[in-house]
PDB file of N, CA and C in Angstrom:
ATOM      1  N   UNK A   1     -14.285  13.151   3.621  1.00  0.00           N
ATOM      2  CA  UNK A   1     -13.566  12.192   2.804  1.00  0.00           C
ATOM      3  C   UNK A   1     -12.058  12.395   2.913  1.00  0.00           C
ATOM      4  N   UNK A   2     -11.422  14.002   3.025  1.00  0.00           N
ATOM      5  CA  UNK A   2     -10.429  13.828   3.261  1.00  0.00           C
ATOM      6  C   UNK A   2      -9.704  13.343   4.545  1.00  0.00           C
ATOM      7  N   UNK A   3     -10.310  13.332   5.297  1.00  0.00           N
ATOM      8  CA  UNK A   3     -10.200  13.170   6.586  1.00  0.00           C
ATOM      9  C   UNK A   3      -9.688  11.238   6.788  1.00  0.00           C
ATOM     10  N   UNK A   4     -10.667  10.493   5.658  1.00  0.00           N
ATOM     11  CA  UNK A   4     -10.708   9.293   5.820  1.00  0.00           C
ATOM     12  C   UNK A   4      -9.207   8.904   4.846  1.00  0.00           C
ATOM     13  N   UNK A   5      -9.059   9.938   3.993  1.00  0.00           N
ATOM     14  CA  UNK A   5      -7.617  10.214   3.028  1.00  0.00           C
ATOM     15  C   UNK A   5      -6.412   9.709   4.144  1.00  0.00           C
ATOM     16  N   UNK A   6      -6.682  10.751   5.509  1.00  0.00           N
ATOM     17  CA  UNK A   6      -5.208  11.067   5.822  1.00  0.00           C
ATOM     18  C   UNK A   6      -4.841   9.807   7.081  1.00  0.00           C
ATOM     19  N   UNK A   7      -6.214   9.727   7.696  1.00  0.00           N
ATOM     20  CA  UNK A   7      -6.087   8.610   8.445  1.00  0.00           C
ATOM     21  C   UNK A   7      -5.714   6.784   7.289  1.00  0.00           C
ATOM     22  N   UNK A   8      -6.100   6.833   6.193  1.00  0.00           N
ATOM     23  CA  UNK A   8      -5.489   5.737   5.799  1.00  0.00           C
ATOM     24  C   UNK A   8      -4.168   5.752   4.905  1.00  0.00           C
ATOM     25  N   UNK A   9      -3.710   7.261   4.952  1.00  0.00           N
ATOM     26  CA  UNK A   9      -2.314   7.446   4.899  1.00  0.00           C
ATOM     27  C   UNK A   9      -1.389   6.953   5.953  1.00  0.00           C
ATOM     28  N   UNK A  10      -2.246   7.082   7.275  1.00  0.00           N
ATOM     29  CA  UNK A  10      -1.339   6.845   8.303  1.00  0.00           C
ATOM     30  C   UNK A  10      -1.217   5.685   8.758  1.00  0.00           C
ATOM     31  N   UNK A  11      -2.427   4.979   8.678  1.00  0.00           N
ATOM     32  CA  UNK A  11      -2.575   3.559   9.126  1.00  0.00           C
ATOM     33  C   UNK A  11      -1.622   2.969   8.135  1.00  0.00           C
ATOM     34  N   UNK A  12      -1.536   3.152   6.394  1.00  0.00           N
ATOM     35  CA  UNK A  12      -0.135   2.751   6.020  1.00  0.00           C
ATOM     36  C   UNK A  12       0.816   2.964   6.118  1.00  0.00           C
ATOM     37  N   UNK A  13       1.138   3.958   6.490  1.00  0.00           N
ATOM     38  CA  UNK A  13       2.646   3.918   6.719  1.00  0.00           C
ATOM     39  C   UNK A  13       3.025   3.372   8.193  1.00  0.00           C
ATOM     40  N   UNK A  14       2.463   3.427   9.839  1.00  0.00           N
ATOM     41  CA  UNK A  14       2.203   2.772  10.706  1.00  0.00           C
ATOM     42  C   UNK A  14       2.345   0.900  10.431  1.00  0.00           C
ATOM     43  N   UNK A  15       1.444   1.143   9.427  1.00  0.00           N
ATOM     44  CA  UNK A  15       1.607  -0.426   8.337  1.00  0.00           C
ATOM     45  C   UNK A  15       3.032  -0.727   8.109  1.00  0.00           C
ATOM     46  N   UNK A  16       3.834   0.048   7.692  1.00  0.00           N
ATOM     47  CA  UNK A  16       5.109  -0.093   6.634  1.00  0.00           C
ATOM     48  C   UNK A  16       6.002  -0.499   7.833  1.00  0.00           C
ATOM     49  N   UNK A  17       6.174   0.557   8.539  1.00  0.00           N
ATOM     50  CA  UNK A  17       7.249   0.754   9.960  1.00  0.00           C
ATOM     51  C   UNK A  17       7.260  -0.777  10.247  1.00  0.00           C
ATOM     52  N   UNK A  18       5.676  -0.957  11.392  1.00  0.00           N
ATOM     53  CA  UNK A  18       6.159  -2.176  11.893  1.00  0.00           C
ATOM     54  C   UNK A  18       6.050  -3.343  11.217  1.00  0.00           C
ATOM     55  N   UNK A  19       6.225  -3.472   9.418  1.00  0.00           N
ATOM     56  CA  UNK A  19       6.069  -4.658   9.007  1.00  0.00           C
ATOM     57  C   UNK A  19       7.662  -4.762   8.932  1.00  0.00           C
ATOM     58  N   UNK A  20       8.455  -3.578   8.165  1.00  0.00           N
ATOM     59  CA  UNK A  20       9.897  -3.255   8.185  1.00  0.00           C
ATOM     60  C   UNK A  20      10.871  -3.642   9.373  1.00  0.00           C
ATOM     61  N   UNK A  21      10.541  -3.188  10.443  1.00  0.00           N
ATOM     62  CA  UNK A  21      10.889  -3.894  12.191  1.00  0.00           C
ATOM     63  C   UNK A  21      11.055  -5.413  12.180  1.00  0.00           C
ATOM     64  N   UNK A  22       9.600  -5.853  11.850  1.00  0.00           N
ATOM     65  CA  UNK A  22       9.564  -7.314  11.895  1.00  0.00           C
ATOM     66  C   UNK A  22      10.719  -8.036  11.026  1.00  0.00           C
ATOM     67  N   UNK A  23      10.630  -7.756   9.591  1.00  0.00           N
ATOM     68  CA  UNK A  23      11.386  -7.948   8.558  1.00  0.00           C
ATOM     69  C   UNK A  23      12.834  -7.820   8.639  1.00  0.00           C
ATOM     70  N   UNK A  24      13.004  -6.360   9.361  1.00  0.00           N
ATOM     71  CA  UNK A  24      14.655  -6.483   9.813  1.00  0.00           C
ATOM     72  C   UNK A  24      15.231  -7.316  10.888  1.00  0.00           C
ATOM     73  N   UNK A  25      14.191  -7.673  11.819  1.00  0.00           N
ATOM     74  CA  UNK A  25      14.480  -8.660  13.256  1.00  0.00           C
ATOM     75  C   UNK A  25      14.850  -9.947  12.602  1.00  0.00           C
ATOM     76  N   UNK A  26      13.775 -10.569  11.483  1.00  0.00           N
ATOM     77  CA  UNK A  26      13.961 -11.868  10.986  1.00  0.00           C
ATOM     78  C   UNK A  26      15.602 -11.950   9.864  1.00  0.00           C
ATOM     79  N   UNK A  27      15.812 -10.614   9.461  1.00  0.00           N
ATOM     80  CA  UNK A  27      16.950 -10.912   8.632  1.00  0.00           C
ATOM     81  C   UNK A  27      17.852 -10.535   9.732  1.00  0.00           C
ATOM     82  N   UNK A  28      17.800  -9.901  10.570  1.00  0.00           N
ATOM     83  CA  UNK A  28      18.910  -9.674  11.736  1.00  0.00           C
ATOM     84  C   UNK A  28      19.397 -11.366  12.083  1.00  0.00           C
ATOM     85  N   UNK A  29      18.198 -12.024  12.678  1.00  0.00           N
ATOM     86  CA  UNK A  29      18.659 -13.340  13.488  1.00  0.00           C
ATOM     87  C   UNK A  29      18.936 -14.549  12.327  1.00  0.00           C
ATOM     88  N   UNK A  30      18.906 -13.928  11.152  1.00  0.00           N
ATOM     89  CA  UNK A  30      18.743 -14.831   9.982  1.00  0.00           C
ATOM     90  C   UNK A  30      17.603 -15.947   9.824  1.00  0.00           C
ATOM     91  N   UNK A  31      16.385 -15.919  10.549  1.00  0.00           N
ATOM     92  CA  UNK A  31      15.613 -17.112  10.564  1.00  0.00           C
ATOM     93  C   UNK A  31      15.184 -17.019   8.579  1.00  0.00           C
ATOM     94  N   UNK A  32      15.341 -16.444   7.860  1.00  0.00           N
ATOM     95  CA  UNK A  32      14.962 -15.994   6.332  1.00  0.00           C
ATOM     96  C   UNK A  32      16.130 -16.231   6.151  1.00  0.00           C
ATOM     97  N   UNK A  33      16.416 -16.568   4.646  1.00  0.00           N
ATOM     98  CA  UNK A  33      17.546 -16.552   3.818  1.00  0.00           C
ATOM     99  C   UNK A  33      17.497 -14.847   3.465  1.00  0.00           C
ATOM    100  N   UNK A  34      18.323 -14.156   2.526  1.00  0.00           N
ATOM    101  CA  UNK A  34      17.827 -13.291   1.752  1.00  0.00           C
ATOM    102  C   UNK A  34      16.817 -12.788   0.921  1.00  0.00           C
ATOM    103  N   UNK A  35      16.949 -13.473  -0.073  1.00  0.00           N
ATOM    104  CA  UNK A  35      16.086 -13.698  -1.023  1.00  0.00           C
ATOM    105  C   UNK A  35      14.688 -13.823  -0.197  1.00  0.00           C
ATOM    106  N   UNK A  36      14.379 -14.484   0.551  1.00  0.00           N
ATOM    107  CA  UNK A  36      13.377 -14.381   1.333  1.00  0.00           C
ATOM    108  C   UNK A  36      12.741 -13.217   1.835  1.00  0.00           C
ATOM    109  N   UNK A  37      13.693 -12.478   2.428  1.00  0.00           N
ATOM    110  CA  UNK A  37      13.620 -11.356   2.885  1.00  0.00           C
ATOM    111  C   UNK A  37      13.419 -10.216   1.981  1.00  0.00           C
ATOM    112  N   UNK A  38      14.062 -10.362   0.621  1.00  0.00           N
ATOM    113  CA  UNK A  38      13.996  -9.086  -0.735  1.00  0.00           C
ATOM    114  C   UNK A  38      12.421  -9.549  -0.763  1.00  0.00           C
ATOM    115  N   UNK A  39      11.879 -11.061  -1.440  1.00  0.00           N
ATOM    116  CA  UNK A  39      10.598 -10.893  -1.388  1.00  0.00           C
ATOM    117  C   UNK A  39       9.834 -10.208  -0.264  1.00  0.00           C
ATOM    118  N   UNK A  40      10.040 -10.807   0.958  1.00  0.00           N
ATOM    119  CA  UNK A  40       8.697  -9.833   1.740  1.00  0.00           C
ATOM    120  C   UNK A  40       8.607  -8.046   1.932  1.00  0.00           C
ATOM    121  N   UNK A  41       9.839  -7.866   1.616  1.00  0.00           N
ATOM    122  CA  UNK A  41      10.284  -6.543   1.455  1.00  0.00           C
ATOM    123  C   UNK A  41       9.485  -5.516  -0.083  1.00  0.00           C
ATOM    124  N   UNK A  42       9.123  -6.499  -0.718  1.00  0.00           N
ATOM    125  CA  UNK A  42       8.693  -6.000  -1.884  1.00  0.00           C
ATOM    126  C   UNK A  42       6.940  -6.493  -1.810  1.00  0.00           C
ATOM    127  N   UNK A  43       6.618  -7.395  -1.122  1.00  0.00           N
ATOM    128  CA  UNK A  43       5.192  -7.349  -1.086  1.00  0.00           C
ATOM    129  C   UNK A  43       4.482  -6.952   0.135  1.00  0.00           C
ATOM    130  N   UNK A  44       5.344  -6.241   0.902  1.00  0.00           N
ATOM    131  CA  UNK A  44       4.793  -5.646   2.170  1.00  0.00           C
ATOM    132  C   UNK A  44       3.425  -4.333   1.917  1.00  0.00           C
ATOM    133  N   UNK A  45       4.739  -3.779   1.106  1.00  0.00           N
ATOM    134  CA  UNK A  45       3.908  -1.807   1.033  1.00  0.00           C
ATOM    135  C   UNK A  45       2.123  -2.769  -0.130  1.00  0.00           C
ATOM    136  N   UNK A  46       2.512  -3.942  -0.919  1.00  0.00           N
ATOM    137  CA  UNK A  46       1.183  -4.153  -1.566  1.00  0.00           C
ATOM    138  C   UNK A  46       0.197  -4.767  -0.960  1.00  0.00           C
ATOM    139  N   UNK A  47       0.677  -5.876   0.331  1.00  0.00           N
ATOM    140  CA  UNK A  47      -0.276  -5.976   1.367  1.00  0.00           C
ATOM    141  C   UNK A  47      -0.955  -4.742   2.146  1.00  0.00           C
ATOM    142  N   UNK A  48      -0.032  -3.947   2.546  1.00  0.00           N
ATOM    143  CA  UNK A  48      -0.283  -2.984   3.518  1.00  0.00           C
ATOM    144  C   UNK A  48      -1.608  -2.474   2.218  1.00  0.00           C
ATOM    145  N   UNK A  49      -1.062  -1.881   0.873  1.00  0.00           N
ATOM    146  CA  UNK A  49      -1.853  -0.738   0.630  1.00  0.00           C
ATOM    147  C   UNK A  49      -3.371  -1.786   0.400  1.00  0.00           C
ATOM    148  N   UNK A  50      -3.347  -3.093  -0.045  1.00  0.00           N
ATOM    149  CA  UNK A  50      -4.748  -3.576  -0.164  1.00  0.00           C
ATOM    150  C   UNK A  50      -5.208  -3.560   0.635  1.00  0.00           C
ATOM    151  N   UNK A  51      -5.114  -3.607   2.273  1.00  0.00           N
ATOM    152  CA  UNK A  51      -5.578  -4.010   3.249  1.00  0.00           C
ATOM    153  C   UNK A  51      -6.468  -2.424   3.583  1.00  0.00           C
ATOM    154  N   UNK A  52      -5.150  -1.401   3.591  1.00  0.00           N
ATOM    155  CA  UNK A  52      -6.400  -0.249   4.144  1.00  0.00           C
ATOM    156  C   UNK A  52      -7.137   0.372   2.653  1.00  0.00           C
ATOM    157  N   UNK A  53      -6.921  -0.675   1.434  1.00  0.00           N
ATOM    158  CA  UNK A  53      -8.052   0.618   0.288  1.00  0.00           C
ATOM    159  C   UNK A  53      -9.073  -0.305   0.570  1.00  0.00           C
ATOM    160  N   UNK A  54      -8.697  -1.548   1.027  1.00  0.00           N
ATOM    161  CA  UNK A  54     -10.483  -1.941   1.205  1.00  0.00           C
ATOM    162  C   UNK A  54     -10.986  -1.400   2.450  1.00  0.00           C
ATOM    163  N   UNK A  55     -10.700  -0.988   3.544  1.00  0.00           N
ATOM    164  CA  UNK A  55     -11.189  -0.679   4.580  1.00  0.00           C
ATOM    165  C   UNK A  55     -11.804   1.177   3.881  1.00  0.00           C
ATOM    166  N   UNK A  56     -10.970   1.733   3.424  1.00  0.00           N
ATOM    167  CA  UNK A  56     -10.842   2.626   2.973  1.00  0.00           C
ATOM    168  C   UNK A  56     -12.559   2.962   2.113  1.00  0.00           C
ATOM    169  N   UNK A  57     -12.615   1.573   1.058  1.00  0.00           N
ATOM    170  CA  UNK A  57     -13.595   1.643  -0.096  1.00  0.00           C
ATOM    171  C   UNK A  57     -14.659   1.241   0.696  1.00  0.00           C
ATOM    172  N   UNK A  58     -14.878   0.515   2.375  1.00  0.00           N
ATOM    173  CA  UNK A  58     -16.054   0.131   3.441  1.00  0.00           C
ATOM    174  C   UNK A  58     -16.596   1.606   3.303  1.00  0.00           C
ATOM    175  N   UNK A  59     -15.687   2.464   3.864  1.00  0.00           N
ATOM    176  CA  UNK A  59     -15.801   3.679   4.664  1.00  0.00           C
ATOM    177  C   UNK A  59     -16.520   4.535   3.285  1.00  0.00           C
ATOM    178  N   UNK A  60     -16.170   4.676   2.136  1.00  0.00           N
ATOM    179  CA  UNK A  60     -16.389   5.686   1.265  1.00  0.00           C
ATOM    180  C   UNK A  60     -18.086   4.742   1.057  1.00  0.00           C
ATOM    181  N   UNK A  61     -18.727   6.480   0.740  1.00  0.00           N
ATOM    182  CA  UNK A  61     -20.018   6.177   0.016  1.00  0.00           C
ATOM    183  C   UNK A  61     -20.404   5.849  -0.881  1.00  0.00           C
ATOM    184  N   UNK A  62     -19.322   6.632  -2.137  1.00  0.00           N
ATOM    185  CA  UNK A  62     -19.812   5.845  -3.388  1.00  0.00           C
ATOM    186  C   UNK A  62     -18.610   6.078  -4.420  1.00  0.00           C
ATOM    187  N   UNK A  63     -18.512   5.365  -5.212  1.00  0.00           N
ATOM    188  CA  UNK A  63     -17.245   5.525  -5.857  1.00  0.00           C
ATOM    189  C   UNK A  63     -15.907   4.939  -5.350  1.00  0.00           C
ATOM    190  N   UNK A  64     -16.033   4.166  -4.834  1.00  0.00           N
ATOM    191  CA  UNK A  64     -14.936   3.428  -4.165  1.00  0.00           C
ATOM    192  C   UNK A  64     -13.111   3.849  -5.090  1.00  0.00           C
ATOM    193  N   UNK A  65     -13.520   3.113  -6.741  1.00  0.00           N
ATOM    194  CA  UNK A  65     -12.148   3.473  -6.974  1.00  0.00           C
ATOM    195  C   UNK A  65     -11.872   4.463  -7.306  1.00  0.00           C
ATOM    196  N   UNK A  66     -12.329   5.794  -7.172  1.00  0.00           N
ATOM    197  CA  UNK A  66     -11.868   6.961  -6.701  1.00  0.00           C
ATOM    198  C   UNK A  66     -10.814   7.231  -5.391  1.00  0.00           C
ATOM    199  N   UNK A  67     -11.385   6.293  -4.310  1.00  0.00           N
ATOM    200  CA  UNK A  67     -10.803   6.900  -3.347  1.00  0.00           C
ATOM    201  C   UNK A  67      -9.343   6.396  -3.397  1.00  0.00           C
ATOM    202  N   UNK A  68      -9.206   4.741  -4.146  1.00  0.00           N
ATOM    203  CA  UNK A  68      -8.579   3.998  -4.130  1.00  0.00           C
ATOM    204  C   UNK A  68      -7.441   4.476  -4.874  1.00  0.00           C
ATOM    205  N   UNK A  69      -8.020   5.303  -5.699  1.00  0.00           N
ATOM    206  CA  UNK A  69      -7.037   5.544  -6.851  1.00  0.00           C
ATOM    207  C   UNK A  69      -6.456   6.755  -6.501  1.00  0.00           C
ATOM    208  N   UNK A  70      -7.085   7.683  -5.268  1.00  0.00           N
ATOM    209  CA  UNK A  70      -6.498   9.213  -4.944  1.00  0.00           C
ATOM    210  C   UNK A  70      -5.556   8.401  -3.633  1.00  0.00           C
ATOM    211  N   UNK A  71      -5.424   7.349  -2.972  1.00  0.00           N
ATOM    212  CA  UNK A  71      -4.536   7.114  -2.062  1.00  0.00           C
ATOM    213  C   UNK A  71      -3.678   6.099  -2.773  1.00  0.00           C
ATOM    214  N   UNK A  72      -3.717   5.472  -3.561  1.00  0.00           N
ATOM    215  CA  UNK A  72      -2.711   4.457  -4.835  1.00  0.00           C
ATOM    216  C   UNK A  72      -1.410   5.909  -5.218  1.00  0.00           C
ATOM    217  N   UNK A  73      -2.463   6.475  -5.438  1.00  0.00           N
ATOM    218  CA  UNK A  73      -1.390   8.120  -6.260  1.00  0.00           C
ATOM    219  C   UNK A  73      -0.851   8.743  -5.250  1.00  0.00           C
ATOM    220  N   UNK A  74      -1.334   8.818  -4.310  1.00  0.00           N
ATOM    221  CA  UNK A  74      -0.893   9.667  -3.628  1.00  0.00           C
ATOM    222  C   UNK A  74       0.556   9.015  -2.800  1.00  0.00           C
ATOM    223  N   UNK A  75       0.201   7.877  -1.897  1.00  0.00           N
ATOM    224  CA  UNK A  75       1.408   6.203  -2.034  1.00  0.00           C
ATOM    225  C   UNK A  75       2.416   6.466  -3.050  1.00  0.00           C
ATOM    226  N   UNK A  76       2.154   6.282  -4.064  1.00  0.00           N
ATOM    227  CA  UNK A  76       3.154   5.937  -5.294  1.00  0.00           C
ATOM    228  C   UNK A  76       3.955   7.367  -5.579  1.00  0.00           C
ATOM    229  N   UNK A  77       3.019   8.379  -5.749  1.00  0.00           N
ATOM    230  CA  UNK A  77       3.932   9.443  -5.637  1.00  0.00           C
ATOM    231  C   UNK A  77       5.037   9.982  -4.880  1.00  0.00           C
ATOM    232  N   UNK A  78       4.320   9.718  -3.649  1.00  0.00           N
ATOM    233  CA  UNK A  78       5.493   9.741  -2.007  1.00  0.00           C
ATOM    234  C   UNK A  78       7.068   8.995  -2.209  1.00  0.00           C
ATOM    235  N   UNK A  79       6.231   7.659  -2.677  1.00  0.00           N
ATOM    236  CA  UNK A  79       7.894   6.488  -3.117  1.00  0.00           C
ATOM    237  C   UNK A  79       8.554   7.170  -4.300  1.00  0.00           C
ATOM    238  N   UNK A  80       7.738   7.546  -5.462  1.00  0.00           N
ATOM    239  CA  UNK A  80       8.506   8.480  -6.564  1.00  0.00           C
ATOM    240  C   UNK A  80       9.514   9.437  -5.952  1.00  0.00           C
ATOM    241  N   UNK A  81       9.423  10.364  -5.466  1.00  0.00           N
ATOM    242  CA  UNK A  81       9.956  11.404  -4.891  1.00  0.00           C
ATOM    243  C   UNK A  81      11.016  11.001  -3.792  1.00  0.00           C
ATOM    244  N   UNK A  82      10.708   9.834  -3.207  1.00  0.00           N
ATOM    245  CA  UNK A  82      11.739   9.178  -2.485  1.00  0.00           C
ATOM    246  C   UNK A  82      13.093   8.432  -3.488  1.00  0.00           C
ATOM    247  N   UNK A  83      12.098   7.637  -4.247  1.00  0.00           N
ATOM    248  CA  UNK A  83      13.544   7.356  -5.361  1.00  0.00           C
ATOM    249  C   UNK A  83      14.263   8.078  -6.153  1.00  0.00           C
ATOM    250  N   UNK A  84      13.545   9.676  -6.267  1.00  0.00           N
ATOM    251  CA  UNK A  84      14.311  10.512  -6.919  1.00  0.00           C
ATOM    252  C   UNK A  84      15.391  10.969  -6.116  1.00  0.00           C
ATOM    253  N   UNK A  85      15.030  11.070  -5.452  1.00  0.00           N
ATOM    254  CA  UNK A  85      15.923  11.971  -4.404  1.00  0.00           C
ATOM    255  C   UNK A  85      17.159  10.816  -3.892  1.00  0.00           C
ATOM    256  N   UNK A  86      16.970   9.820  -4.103  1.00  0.00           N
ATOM    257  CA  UNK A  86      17.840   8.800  -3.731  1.00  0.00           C
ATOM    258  C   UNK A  86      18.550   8.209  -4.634  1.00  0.00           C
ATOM    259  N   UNK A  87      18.215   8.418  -5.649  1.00  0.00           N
ATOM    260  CA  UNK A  87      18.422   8.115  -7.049  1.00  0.00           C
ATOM    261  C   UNK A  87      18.829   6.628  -7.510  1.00  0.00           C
ATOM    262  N   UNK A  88      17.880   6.000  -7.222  1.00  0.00           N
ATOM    263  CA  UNK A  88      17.601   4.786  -7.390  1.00  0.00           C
ATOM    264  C   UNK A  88      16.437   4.459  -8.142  1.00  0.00           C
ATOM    265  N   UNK A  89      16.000   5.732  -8.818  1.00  0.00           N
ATOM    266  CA  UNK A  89      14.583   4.941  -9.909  1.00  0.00           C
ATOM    267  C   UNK A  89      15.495   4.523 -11.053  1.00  0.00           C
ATOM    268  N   UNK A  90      14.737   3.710 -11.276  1.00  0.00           N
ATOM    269  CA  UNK A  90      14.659   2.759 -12.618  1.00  0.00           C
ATOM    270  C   UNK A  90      13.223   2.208 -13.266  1.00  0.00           C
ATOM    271  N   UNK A  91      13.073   2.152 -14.229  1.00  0.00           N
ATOM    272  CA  UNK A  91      11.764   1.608 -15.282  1.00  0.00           C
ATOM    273  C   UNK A  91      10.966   0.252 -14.121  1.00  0.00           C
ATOM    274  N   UNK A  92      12.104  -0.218 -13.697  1.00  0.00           N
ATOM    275  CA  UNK A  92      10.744  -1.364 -12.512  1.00  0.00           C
ATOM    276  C   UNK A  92      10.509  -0.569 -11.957  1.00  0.00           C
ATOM    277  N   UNK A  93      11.042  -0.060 -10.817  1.00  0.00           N
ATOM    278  CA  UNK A  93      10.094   0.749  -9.728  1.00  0.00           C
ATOM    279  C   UNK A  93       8.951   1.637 -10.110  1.00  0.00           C
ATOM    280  N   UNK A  94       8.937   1.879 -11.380  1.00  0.00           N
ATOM    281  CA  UNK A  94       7.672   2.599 -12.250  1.00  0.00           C
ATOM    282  C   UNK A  94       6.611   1.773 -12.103  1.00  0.00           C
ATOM    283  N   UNK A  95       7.156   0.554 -12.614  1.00  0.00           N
ATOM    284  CA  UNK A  95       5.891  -0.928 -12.982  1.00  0.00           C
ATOM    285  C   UNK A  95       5.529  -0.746 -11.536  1.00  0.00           C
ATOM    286  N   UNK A  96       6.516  -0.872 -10.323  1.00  0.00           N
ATOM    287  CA  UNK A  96       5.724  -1.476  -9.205  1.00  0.00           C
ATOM    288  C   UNK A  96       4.924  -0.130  -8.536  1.00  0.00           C
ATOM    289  N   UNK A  97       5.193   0.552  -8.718  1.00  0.00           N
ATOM    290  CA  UNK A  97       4.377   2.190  -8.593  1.00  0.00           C
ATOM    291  C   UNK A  97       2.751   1.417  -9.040  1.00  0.00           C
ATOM    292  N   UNK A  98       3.186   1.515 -10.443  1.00  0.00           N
ATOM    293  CA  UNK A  98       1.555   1.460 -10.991  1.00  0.00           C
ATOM    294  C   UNK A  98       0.832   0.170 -10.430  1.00  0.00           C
ATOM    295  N   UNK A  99       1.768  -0.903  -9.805  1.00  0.00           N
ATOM    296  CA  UNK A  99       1.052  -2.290  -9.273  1.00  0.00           C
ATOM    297  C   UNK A  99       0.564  -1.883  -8.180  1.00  0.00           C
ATOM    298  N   UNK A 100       0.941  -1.016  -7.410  1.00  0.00           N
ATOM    299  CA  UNK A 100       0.342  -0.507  -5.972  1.00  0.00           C
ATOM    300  C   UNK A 100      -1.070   0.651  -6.562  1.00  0.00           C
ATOM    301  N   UNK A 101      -1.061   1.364  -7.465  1.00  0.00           N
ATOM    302  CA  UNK A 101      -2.136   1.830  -7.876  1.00  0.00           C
ATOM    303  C   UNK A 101      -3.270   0.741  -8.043  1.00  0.00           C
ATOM    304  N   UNK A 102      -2.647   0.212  -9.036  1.00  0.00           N
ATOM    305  CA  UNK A 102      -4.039  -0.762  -9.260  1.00  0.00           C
ATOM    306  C   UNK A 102      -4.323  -1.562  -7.808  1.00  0.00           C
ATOM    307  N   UNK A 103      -3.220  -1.883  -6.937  1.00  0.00           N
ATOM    308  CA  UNK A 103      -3.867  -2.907  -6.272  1.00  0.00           C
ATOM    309  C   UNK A 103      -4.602  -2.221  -4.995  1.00  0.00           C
ATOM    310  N   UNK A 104      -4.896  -0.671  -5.158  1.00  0.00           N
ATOM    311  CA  UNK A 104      -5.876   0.446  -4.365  1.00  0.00           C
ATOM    312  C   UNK A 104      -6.707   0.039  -4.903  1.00  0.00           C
ATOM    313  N   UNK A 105      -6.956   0.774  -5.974  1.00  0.00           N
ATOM    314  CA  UNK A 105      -8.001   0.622  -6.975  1.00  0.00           C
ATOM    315  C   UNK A 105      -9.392  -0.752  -6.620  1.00  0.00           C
ATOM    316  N   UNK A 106      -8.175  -1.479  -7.138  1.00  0.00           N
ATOM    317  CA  UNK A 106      -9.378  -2.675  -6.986  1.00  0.00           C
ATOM    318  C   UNK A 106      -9.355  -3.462  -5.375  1.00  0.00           C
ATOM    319  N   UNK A 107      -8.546  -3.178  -4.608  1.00  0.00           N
ATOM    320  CA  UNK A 107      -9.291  -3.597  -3.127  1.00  0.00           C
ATOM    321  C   UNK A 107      -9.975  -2.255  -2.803  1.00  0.00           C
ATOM    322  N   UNK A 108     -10.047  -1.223  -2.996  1.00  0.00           N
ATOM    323  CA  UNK A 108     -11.252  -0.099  -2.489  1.00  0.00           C
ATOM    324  C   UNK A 108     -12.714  -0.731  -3.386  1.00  0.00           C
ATOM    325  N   UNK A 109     -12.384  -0.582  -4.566  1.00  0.00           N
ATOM    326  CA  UNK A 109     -13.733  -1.456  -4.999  1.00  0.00           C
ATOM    327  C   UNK A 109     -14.365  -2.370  -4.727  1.00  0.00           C
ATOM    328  N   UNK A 110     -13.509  -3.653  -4.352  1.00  0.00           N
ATOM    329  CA  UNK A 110     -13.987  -4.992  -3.389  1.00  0.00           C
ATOM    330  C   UNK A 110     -14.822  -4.340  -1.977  1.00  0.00           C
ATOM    331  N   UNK A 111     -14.063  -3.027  -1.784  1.00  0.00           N
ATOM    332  CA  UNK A 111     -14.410  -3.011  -0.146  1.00  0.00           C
ATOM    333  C   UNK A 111     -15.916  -1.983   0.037  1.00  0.00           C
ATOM    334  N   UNK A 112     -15.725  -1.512  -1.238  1.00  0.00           N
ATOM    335  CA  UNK A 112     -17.275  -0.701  -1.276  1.00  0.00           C
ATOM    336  C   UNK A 112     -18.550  -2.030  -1.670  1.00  0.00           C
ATOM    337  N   UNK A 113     -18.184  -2.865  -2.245  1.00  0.00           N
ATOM    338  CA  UNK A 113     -19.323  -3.749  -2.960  1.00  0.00           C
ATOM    339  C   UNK A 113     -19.544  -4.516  -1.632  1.00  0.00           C
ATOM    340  N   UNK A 114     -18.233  -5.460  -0.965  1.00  0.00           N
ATOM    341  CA  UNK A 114     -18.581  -5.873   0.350  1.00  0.00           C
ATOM    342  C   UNK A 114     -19.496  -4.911   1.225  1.00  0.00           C
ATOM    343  N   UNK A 115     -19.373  -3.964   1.147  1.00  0.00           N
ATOM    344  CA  UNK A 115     -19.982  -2.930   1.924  1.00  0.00           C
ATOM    345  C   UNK A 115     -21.913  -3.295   1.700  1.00  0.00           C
ATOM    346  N   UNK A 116     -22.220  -3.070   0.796  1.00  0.00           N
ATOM    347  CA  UNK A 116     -23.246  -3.051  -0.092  1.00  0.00           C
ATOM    348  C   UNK A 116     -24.055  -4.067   0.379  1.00  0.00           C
ATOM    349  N   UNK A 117     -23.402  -5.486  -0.151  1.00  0.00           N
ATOM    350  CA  UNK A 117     -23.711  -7.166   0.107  1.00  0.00           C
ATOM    351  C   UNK A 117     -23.582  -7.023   1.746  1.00  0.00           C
ATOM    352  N   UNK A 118     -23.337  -6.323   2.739  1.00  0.00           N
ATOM    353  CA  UNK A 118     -23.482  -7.057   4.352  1.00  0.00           C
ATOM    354  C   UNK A 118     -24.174  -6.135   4.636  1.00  0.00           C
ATOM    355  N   UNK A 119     -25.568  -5.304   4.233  1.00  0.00           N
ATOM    356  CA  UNK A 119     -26.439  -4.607   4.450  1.00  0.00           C
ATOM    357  C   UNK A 119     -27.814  -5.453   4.812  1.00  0.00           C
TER     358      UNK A 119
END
């Protein structure tokens, strides 16, 4: 299980890089306004993390939002420690911490029940 931990640590952050690349190319050539760009910038890391806790909650046997919720924490903690150190936390980046928890949570759960139903 940990094993399936570290590989969907990596597949997100692999996730992050080249969504960030893309994101800076489009605000480089300006085809995005700004504002455009702050949004996809802020719903990237919550695409990325739904995408691998459901693959994540396929893979796990049982208990899905367990796993969801030990890689949500583990995610959110990483960015904690990044905004400390950068010193840019503030009370939102808390909220959006806990929005990336939950949104493990419940795509690992979707992805264990899908699991279940294509048996």
């Amino acid at each position: 299980m940990i094993k399936n931990l570290l590989f969907s640590l990596l597949y997100f952050f692999i996730f992050i890089i080249i969504a960030n690349i893309f994101i800076t190319l489009l605000s480089y050539f300006n085809i995005f306004s700004a504002s455009i760009i702050k949004i996809l910038k802020f719903i990237t890391p919550i695409i990325a993390i739904t995408i691998i806790s459901y693959i994540l909650g396929k893979k796990s046997i049982k208990k899905g939002f367990l796993e969801g919720l030990k890689l949500g924490s583990i995610i959110s903690i990483l960015f904690l420690i990044i905004s400390i150190i950068t010193k840019v936390f503030n009370y939102e980046s808390l909220i959006y911490y806990l929005v990336i928890i939950l949104a493990s949570v419940l795509s690992s759960m979707f992805g264990i029940n899908r699991k279940d139903s294509s048996k």
